[in-house]
PDB file of N, CA and C in Angstrom:
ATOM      1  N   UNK A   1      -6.308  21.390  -3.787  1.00  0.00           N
ATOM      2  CA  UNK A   1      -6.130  21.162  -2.368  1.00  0.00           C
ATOM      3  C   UNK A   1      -7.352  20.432  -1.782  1.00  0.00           C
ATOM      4  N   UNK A   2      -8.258  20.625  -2.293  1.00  0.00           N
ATOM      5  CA  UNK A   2     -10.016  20.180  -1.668  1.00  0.00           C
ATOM      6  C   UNK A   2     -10.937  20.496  -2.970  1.00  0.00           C
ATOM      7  N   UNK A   3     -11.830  19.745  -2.837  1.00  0.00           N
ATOM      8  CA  UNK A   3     -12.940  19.761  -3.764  1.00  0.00           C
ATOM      9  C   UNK A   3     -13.811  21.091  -3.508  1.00  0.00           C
ATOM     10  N   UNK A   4     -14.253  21.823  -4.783  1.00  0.00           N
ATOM     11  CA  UNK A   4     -14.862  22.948  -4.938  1.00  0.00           C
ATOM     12  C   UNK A   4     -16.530  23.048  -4.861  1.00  0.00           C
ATOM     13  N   UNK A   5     -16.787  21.395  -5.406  1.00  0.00           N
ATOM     14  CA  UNK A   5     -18.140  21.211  -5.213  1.00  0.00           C
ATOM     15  C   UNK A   5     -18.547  19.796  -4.060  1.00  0.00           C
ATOM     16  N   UNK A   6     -20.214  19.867  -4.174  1.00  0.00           N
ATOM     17  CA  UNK A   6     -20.293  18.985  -2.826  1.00  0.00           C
ATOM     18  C   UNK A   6     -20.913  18.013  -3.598  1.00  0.00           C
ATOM     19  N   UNK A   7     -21.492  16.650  -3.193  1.00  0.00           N
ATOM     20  CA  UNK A   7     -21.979  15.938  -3.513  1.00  0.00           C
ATOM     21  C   UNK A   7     -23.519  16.463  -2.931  1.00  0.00           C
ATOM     22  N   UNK A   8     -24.424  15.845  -4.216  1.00  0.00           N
ATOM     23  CA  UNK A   8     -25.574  16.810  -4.233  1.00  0.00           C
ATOM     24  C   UNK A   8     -25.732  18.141  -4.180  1.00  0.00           C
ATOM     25  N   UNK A   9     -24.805  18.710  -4.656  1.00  0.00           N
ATOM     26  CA  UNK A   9     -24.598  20.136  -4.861  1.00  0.00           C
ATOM     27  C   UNK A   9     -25.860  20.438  -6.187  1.00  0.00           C
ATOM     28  N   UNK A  10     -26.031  21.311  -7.128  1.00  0.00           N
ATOM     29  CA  UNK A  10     -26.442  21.266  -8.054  1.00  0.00           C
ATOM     30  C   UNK A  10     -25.255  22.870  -8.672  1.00  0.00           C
ATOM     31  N   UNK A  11     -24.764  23.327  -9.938  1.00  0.00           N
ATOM     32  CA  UNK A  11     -24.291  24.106 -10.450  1.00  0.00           C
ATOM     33  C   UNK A  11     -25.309  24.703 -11.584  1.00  0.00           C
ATOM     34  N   UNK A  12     -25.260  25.808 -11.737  1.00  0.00           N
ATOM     35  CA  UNK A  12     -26.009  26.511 -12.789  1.00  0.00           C
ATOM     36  C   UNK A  12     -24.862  26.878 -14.144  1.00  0.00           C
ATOM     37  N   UNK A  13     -25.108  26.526 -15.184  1.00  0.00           N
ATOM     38  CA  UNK A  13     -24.135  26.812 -16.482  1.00  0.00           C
ATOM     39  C   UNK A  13     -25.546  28.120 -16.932  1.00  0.00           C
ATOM     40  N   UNK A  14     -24.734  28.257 -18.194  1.00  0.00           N
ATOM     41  CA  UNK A  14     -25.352  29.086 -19.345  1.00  0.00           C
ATOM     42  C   UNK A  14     -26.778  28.582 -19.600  1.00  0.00           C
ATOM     43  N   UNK A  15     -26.622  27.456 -19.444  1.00  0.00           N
ATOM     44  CA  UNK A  15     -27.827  26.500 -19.994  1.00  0.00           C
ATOM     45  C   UNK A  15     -28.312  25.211 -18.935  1.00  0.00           C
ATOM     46  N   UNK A  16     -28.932  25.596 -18.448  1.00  0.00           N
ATOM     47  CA  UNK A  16     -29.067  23.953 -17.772  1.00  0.00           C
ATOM     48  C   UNK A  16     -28.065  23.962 -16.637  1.00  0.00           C
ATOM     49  N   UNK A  17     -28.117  22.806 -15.353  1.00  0.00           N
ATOM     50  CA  UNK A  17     -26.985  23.142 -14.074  1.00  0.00           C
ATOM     51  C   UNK A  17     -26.257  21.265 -14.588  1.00  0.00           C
ATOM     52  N   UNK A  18     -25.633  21.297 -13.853  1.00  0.00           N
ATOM     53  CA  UNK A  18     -25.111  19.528 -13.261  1.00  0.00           C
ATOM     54  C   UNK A  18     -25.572  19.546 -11.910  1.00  0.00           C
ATOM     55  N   UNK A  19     -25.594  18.452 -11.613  1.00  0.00           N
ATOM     56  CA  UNK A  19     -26.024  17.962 -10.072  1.00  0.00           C
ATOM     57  C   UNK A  19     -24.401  17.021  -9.984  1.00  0.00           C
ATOM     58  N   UNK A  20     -23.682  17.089  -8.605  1.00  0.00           N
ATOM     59  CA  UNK A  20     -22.937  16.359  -8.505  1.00  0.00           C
ATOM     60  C   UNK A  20     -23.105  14.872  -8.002  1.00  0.00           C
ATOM     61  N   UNK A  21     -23.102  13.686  -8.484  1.00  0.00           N
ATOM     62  CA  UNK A  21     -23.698  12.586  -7.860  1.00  0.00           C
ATOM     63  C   UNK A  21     -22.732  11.957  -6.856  1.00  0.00           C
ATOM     64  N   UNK A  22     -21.426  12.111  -6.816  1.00  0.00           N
ATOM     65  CA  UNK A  22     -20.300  11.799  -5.885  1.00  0.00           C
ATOM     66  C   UNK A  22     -18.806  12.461  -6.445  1.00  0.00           C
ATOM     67  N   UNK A  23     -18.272  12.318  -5.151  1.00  0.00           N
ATOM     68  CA  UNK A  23     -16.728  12.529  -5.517  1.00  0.00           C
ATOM     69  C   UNK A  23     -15.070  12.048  -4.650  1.00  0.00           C
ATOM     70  N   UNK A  24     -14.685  11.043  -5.312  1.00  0.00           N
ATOM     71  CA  UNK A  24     -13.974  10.056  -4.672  1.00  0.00           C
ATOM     72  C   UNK A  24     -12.587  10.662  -4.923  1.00  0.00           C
ATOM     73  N   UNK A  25     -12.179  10.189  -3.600  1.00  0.00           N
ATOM     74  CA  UNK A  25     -10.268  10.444  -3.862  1.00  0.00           C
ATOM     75  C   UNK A  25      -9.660   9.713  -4.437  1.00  0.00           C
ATOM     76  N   UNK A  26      -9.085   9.499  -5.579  1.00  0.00           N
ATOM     77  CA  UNK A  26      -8.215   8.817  -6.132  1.00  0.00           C
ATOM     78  C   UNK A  26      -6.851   9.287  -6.257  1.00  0.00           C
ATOM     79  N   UNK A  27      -5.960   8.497  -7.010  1.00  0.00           N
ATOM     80  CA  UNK A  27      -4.242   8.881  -7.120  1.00  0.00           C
ATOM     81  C   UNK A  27      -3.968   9.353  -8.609  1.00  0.00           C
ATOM     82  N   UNK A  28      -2.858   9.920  -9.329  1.00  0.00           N
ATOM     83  CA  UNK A  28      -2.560   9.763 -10.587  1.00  0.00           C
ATOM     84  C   UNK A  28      -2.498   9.121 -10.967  1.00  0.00           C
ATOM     85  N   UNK A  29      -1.915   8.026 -10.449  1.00  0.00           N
ATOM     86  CA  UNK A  29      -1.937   6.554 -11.073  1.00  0.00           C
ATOM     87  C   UNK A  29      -3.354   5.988 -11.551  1.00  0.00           C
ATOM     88  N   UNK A  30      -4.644   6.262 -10.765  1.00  0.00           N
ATOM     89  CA  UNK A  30      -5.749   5.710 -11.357  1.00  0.00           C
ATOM     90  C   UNK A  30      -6.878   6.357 -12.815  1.00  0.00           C
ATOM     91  N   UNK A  31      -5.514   7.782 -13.051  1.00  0.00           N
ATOM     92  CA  UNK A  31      -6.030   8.460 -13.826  1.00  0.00           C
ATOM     93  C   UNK A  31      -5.341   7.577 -15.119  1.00  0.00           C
ATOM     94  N   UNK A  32      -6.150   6.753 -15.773  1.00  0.00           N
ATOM     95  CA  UNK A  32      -6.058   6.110 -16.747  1.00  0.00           C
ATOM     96  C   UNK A  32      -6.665   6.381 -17.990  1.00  0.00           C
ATOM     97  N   UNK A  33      -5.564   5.789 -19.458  1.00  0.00           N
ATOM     98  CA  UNK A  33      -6.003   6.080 -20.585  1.00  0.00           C
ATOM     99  C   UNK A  33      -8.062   5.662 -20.765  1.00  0.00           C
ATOM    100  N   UNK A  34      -8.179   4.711 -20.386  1.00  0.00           N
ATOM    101  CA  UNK A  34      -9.435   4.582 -20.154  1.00  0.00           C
ATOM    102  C   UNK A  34     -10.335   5.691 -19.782  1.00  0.00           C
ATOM    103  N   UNK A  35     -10.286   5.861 -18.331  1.00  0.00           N
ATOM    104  CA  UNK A  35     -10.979   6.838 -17.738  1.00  0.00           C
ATOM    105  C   UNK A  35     -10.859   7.974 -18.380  1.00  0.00           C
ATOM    106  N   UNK A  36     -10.009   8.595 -18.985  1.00  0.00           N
ATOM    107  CA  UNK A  36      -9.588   9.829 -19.888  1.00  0.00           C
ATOM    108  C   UNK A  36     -10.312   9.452 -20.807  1.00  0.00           C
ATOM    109  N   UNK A  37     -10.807   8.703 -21.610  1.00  0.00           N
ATOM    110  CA  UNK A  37     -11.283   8.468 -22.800  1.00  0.00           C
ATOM    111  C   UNK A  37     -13.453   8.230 -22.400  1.00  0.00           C
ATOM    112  N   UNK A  38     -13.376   7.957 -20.951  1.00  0.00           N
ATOM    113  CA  UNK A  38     -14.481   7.969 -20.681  1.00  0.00           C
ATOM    114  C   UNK A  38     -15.153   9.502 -20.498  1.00  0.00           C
ATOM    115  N   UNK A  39     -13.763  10.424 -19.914  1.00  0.00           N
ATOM    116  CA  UNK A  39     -14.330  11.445 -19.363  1.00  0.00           C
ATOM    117  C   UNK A  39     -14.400  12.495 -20.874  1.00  0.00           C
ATOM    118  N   UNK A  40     -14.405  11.693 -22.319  1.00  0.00           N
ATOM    119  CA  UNK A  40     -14.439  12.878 -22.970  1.00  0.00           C
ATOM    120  C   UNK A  40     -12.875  13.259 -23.415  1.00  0.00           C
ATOM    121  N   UNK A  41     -11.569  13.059 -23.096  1.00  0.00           N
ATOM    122  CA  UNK A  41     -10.805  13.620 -23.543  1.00  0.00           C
ATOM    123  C   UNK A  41      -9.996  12.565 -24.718  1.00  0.00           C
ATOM    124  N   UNK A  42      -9.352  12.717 -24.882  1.00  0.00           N
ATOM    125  CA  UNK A  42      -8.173  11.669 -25.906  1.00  0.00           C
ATOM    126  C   UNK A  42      -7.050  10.929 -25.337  1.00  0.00           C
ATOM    127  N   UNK A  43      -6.691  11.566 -23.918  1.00  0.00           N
ATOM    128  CA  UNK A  43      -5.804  10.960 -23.400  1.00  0.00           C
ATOM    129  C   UNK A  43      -5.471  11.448 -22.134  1.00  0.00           C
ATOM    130  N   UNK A  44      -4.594  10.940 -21.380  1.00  0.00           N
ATOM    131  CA  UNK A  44      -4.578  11.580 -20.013  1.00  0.00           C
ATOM    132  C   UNK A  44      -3.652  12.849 -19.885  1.00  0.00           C
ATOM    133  N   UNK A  45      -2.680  13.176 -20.712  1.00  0.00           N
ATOM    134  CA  UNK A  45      -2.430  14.330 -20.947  1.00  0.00           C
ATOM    135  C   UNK A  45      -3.201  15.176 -21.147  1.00  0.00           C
ATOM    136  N   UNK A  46      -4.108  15.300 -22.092  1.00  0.00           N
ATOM    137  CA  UNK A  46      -5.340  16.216 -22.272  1.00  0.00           C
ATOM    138  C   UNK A  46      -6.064  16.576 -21.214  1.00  0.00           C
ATOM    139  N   UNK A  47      -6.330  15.244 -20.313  1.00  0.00           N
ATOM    140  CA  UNK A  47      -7.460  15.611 -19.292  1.00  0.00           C
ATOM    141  C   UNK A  47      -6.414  16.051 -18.232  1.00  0.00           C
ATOM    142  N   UNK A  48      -5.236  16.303 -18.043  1.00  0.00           N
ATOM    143  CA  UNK A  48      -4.520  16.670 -17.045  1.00  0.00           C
ATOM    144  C   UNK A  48      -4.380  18.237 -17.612  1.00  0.00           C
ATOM    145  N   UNK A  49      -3.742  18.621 -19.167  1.00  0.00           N
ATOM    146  CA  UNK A  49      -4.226  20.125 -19.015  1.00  0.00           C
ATOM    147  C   UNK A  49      -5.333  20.526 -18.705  1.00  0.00           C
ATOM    148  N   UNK A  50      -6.564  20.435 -18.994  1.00  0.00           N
ATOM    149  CA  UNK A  50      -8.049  21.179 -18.299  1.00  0.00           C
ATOM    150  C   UNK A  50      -7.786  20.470 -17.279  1.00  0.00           C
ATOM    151  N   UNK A  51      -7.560  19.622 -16.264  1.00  0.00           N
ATOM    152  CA  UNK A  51      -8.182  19.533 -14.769  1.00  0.00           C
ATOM    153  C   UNK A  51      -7.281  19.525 -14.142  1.00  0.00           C
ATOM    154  N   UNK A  52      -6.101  19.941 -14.275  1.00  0.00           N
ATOM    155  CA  UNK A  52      -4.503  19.844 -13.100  1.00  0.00           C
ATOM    156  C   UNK A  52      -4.877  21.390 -12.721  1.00  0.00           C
ATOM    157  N   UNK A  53      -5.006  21.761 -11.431  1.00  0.00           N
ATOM    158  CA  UNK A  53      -4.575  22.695 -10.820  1.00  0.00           C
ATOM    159  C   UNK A  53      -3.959  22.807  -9.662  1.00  0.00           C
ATOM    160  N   UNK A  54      -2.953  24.216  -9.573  1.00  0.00           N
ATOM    161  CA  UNK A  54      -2.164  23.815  -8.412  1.00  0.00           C
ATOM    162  C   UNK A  54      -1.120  22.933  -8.565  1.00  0.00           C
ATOM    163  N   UNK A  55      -0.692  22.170  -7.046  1.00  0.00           N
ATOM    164  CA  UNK A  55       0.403  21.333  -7.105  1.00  0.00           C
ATOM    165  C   UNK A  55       0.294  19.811  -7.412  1.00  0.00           C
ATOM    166  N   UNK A  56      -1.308  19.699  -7.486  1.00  0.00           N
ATOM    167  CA  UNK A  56      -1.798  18.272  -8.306  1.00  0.00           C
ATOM    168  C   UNK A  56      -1.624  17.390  -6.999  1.00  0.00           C
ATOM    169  N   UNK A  57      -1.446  17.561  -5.899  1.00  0.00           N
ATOM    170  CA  UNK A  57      -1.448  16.554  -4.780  1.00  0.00           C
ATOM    171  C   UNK A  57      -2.893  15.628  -4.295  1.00  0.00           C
ATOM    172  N   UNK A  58      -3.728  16.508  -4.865  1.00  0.00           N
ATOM    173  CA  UNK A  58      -4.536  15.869  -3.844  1.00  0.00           C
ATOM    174  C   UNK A  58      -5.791  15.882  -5.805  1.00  0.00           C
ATOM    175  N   UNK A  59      -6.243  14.227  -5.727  1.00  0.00           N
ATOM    176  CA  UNK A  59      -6.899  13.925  -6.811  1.00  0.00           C
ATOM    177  C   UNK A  59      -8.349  13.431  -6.882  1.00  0.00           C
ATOM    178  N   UNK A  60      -9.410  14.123  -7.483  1.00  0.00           N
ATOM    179  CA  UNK A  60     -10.644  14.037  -6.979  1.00  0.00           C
ATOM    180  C   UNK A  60     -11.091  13.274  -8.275  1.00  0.00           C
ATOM    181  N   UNK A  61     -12.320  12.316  -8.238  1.00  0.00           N
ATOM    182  CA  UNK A  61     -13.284  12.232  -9.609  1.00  0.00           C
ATOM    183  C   UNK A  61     -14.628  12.357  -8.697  1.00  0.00           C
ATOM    184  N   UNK A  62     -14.638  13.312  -9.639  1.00  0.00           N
ATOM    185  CA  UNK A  62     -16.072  14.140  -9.553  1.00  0.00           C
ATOM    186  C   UNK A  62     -17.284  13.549 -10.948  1.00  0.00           C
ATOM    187  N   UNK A  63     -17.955  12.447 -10.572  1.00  0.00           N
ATOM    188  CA  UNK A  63     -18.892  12.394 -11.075  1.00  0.00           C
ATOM    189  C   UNK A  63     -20.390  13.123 -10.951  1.00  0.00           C
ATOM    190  N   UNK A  64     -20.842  13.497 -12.060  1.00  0.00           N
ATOM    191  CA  UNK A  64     -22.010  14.384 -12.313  1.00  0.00           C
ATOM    192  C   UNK A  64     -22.786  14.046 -13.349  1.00  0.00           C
ATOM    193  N   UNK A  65     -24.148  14.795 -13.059  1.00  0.00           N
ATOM    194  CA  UNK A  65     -24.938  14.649 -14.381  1.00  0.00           C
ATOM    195  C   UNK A  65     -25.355  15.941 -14.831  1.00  0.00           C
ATOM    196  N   UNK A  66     -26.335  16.252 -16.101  1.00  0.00           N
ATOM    197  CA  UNK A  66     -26.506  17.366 -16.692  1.00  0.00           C
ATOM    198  C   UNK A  66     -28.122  17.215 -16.887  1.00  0.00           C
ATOM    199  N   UNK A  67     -28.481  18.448 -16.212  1.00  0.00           N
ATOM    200  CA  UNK A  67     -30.203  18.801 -15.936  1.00  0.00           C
ATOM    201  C   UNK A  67     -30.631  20.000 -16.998  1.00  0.00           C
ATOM    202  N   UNK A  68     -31.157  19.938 -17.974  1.00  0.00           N
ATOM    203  CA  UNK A  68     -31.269  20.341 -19.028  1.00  0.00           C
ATOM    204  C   UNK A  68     -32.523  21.304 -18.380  1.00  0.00           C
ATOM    205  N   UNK A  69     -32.615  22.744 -19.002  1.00  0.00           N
ATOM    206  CA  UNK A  69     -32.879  23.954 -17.994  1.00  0.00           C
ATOM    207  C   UNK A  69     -34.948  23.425 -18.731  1.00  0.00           C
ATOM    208  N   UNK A  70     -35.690  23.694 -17.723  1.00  0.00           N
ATOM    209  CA  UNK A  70     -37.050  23.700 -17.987  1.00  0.00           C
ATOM    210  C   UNK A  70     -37.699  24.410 -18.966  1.00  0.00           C
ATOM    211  N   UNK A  71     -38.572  23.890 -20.135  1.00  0.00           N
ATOM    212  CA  UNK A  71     -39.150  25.023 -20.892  1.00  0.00           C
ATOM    213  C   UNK A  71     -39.975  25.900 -19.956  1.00  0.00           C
ATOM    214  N   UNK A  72     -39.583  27.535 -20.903  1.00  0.00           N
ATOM    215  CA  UNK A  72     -40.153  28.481 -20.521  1.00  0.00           C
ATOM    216  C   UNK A  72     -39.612  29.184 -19.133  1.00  0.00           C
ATOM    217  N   UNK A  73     -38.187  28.586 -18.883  1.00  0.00           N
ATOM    218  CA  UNK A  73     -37.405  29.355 -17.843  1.00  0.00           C
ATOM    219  C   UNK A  73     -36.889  30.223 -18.624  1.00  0.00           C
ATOM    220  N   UNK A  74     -36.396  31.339 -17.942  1.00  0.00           N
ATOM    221  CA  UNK A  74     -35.649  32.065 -18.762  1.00  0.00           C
ATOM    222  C   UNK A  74     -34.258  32.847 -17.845  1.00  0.00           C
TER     223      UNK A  74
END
């Protein structure tokens, strides 16, 4: 329905956070074999099981990066 994270947000994982660098509205239609293959998956089926939730109306790309956690944090 709406995006979960913000731009310049930062997220904490197990290991290390992402920082979100933007996040644009796009359509299904721009969800392409390409872009699926950029984001890591094999195809756009794939990237539609992990990222379809809900009624799929409303389509975000959420670009991010990965901040690798500081030595000696714990």
């Amino acid at each position: 329905m709406r995006p979960h994270v913000r731009a310049g947000g930062r997220y904490r994982f197990e290991e290390g956070e992402i920082e979100v660098d933007s996040i644009v509205p796009i359509t299904l239609e721009q969800i392409t074999p390409r872009l699926a293959r950029e984001c890591g998956f094999a195809g756009v089926s794939d990237l539609l099981k992990v990222a379809k939730h809900g009624p799929g109306e409303n389509v975000y790309l959420v670009e991010f990066h990965y901040i690798a956690p500081k030595s000696g944090r714990r």
